[in-house]
Protein backbone atom coordinates (compact mmCIF):
# COMPACT_ATOMS: atom_id res chain seq x y z
CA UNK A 1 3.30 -17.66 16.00
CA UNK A 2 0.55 -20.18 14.72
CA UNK A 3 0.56 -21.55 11.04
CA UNK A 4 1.30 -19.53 8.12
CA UNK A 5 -0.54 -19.96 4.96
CA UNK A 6 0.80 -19.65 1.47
CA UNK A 7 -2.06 -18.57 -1.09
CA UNK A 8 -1.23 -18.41 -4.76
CA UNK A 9 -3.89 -15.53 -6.15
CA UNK A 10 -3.04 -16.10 -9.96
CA UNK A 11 -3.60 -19.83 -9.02
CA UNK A 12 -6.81 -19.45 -7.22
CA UNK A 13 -7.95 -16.90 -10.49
CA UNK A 14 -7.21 -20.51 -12.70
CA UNK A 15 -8.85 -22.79 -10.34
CA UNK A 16 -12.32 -21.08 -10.03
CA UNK A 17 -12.45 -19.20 -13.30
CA UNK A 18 -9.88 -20.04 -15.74
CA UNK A 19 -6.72 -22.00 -16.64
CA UNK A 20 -5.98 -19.09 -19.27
CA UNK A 21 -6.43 -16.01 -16.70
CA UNK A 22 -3.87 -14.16 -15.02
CA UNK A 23 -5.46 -10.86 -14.82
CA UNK A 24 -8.15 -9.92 -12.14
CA UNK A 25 -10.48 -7.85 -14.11
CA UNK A 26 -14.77 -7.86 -13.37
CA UNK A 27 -16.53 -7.64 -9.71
CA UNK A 28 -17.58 -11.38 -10.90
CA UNK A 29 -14.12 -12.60 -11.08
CA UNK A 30 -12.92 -10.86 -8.19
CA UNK A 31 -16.46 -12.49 -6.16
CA UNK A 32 -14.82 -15.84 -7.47
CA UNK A 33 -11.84 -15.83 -6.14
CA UNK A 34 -12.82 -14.42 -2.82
CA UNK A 35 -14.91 -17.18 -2.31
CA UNK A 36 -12.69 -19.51 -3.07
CA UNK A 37 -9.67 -18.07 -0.75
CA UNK A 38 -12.28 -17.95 1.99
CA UNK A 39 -13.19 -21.59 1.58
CA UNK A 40 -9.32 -22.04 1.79
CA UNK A 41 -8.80 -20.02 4.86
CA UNK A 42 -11.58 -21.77 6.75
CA UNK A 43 -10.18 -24.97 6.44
CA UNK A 44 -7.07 -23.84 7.72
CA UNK A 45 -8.69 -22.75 11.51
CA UNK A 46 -7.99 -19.86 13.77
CA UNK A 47 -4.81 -17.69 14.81
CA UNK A 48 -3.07 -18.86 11.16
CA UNK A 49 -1.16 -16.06 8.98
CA UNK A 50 -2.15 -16.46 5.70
CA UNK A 51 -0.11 -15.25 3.00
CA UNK A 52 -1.48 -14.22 -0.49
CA UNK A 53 0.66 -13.80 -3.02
CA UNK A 54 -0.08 -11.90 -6.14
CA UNK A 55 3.46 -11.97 -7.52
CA UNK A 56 1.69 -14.18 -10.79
CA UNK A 57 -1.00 -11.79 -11.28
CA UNK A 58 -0.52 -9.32 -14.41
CA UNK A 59 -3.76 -6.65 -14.17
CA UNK A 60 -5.43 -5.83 -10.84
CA UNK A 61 -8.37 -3.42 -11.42
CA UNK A 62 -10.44 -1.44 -8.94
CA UNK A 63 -13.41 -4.31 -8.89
CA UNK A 64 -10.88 -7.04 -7.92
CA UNK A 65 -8.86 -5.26 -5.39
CA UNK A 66 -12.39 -4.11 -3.73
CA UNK A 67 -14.00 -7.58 -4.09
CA UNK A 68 -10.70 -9.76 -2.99
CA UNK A 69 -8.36 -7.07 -0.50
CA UNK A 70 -11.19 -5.17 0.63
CA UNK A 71 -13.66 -7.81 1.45
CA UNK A 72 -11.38 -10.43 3.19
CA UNK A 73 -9.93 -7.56 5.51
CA UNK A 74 -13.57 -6.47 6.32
CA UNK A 75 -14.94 -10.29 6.85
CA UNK A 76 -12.20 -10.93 8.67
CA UNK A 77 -9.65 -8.42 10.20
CA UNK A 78 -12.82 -6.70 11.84
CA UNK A 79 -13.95 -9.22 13.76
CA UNK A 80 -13.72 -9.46 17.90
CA UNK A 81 -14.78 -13.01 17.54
CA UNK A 82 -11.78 -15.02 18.95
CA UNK A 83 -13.09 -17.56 16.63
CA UNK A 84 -12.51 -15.85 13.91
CA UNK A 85 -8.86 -14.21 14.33
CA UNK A 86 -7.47 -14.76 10.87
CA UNK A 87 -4.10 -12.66 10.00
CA UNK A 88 -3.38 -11.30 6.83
CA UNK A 89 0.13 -10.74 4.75
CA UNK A 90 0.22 -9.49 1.24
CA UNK A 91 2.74 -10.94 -0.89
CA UNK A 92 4.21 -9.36 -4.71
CA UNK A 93 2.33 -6.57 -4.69
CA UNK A 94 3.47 -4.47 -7.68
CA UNK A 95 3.39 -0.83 -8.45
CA UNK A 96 0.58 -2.00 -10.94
CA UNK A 97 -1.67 -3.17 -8.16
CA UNK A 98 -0.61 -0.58 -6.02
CA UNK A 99 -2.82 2.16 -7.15
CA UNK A 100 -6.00 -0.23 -7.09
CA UNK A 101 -5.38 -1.58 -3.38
CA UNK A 102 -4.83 2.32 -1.84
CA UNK A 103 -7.77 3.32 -3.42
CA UNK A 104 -10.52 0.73 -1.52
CA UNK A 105 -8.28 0.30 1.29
CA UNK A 106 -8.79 4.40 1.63
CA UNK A 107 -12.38 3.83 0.59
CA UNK A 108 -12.86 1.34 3.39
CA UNK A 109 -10.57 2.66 6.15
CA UNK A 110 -8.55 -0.44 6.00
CA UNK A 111 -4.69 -1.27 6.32
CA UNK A 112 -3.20 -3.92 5.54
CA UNK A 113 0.42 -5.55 6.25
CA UNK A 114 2.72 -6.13 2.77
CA UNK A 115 6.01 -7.88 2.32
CA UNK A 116 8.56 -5.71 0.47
CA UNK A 117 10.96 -7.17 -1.67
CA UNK A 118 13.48 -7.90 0.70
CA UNK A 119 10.88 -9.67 2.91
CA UNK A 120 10.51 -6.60 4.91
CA UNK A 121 7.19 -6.06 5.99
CA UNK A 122 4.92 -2.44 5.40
CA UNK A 123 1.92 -0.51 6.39
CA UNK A 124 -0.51 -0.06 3.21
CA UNK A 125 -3.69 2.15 3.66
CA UNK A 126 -5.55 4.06 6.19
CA UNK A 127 -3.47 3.88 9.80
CA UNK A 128 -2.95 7.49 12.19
CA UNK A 129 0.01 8.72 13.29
CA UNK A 130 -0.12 6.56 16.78
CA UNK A 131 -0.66 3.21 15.49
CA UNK A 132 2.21 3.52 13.08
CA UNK A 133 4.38 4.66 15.98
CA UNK A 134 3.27 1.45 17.24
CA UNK A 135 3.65 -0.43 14.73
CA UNK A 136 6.99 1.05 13.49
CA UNK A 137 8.63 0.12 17.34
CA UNK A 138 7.57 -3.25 16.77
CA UNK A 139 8.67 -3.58 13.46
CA UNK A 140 12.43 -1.92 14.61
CA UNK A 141 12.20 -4.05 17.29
CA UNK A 142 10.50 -7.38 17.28
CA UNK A 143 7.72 -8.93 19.11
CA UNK A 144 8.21 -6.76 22.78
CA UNK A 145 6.02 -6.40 25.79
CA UNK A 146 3.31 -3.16 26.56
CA UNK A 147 6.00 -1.24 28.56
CA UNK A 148 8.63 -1.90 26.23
CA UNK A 149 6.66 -0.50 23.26
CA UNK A 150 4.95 2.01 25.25
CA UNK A 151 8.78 3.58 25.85
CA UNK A 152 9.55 3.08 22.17
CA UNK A 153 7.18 5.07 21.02
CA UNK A 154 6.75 7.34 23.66
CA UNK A 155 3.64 7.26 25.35
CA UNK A 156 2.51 5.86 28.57
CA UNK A 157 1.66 2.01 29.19
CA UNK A 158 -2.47 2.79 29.06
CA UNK A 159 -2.46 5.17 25.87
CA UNK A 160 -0.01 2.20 24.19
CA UNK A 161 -2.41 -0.56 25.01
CA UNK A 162 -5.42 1.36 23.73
CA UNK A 163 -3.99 1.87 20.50
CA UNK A 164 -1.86 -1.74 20.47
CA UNK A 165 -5.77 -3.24 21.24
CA UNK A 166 -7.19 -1.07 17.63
CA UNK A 167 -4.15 -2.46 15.82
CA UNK A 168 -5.06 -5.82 16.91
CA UNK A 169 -8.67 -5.82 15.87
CA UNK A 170 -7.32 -4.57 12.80
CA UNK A 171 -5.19 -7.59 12.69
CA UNK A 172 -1.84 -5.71 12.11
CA UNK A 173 -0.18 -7.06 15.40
CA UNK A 174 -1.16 -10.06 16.85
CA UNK A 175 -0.73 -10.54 20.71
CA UNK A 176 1.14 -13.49 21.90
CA UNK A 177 0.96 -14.06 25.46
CA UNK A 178 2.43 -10.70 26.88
CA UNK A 179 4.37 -9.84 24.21
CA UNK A 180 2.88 -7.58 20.70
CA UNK A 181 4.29 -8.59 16.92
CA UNK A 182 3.77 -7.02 14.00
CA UNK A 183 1.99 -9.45 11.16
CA UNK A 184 5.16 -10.54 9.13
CA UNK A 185 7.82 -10.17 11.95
CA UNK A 186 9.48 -13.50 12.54
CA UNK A 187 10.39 -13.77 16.18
C-alpha cells in the first residue's frame, strides 16, 4: 500500500480560518477548508491514503459535511483518471457528526470508509447489498485475489470483478497487483 496521509481537520479549520475555531459551521468555512485539504492532498501525489481526522472538531453542520466529505469524495473518489486515484479514510467521527455526513453522503450517493474506535474500519453511506458482500469478505479477510473473494461472497469470478471494479472507482478497495483491499485494511 502507497503512503498514508494524516490530516488534522480541526487544524486545517485554524490554519485557513481561525486559531479560535473548532467547530465547522457556514458553506464558507467548510469551502475553506476544502481548499486547503485539497492543496494538501495534491502535494502529496497519486495512489496515497489520506487520513482525515476530525477527532478535534466539536460541531459539524450540514454545510460543512456537504462542502468538506461530500466534495472531496466527488472530486476525487469518482474519478477514472489513474492520475488522480486518491484514497480516502475518515478518522474520529462522532455520533455528533454522524447525522450530518449520512445525510449528503445519501444526498450524493456516496460511501465512504471510517475507522471505528478500535481502528476497525466501516462502510458509511450509500453502498447495495453486493458491494458490501464484497467489501465485508475483504474486510474478514484481508487483501485476497478475484477468485478468492468471488467464493467469499458467493458469486462467480465475472459478477465479483464487476462489482470489485464499482467499489474501486468509488475508492473503497484499492487493487494492488492481483490482489483487492479494503481502504483501512493493513496487509
Amino acid at each position: 500500500m502507497n503512503a498514508i496521509n494524516l490530516i488534522d481537520v480541526s487544524s486545517a479549520l485554524r490554519t485557513c480560518v481561525s486559531e479560535s475555531y473548532t467547530n465547522l459551521v457556514t458553506r464558507p468555512t467548510g469551502a475553506s477548508v476544502r481548499t486547503y485539504i485539497r492543496t494538501v492532498i495534491d502535494g502529496f501525489g497519486n495512489g496515497t491514503v489520506n487520513v482525515l481526522d476530525f477527532s478535534h472538531v466539536g460541531l459539524l453542520d450540514f454545510s460543512c459535511a456537504d462542502e468538506i466529505v461530500a466534495k472531496l469524495l466527488l472530486e476525487y473518489n469518482r474519478s477514472d483518471s489513474a492520475d488522480r486515484e486518491i484514497y480516502f479514510l475518515f478518522r474520529g467521527i462522532s455520533e455528533a457528526h454522524l447525522h450530518a455526513i449520512e445525510t449528503v453522503l445519501a444526498r450524493h450517493d456516496l460511501a465512504l470508509v471510517s475507522e471505528l474506535a478500535d481502528g476497525a474500519p466501516q462502510i458509511v453511506g450509500t453502498i447495495d447489498v453486493d458491494e458490501r458482500k464484497l467489501w465485508d469478505a475483504i474486510n474478514a479477510n484481508g487483501p485476497a485475489s478475484l477468485d478468492d473473494l468471488a467464493i467469499a461472497a458467493k458469486m462467480t469470478s465475472e459478477e465479483a470483478e464487476t462489482i470489485l471494479d464499482a467499489l474501486c472507482r468509488r475508492r473503497l478497495v484499492k487493487r494492488e497487483n492481483a490482489r483487492y483491499r479494503a481502504v483501512g485494511i493493513a496487509a
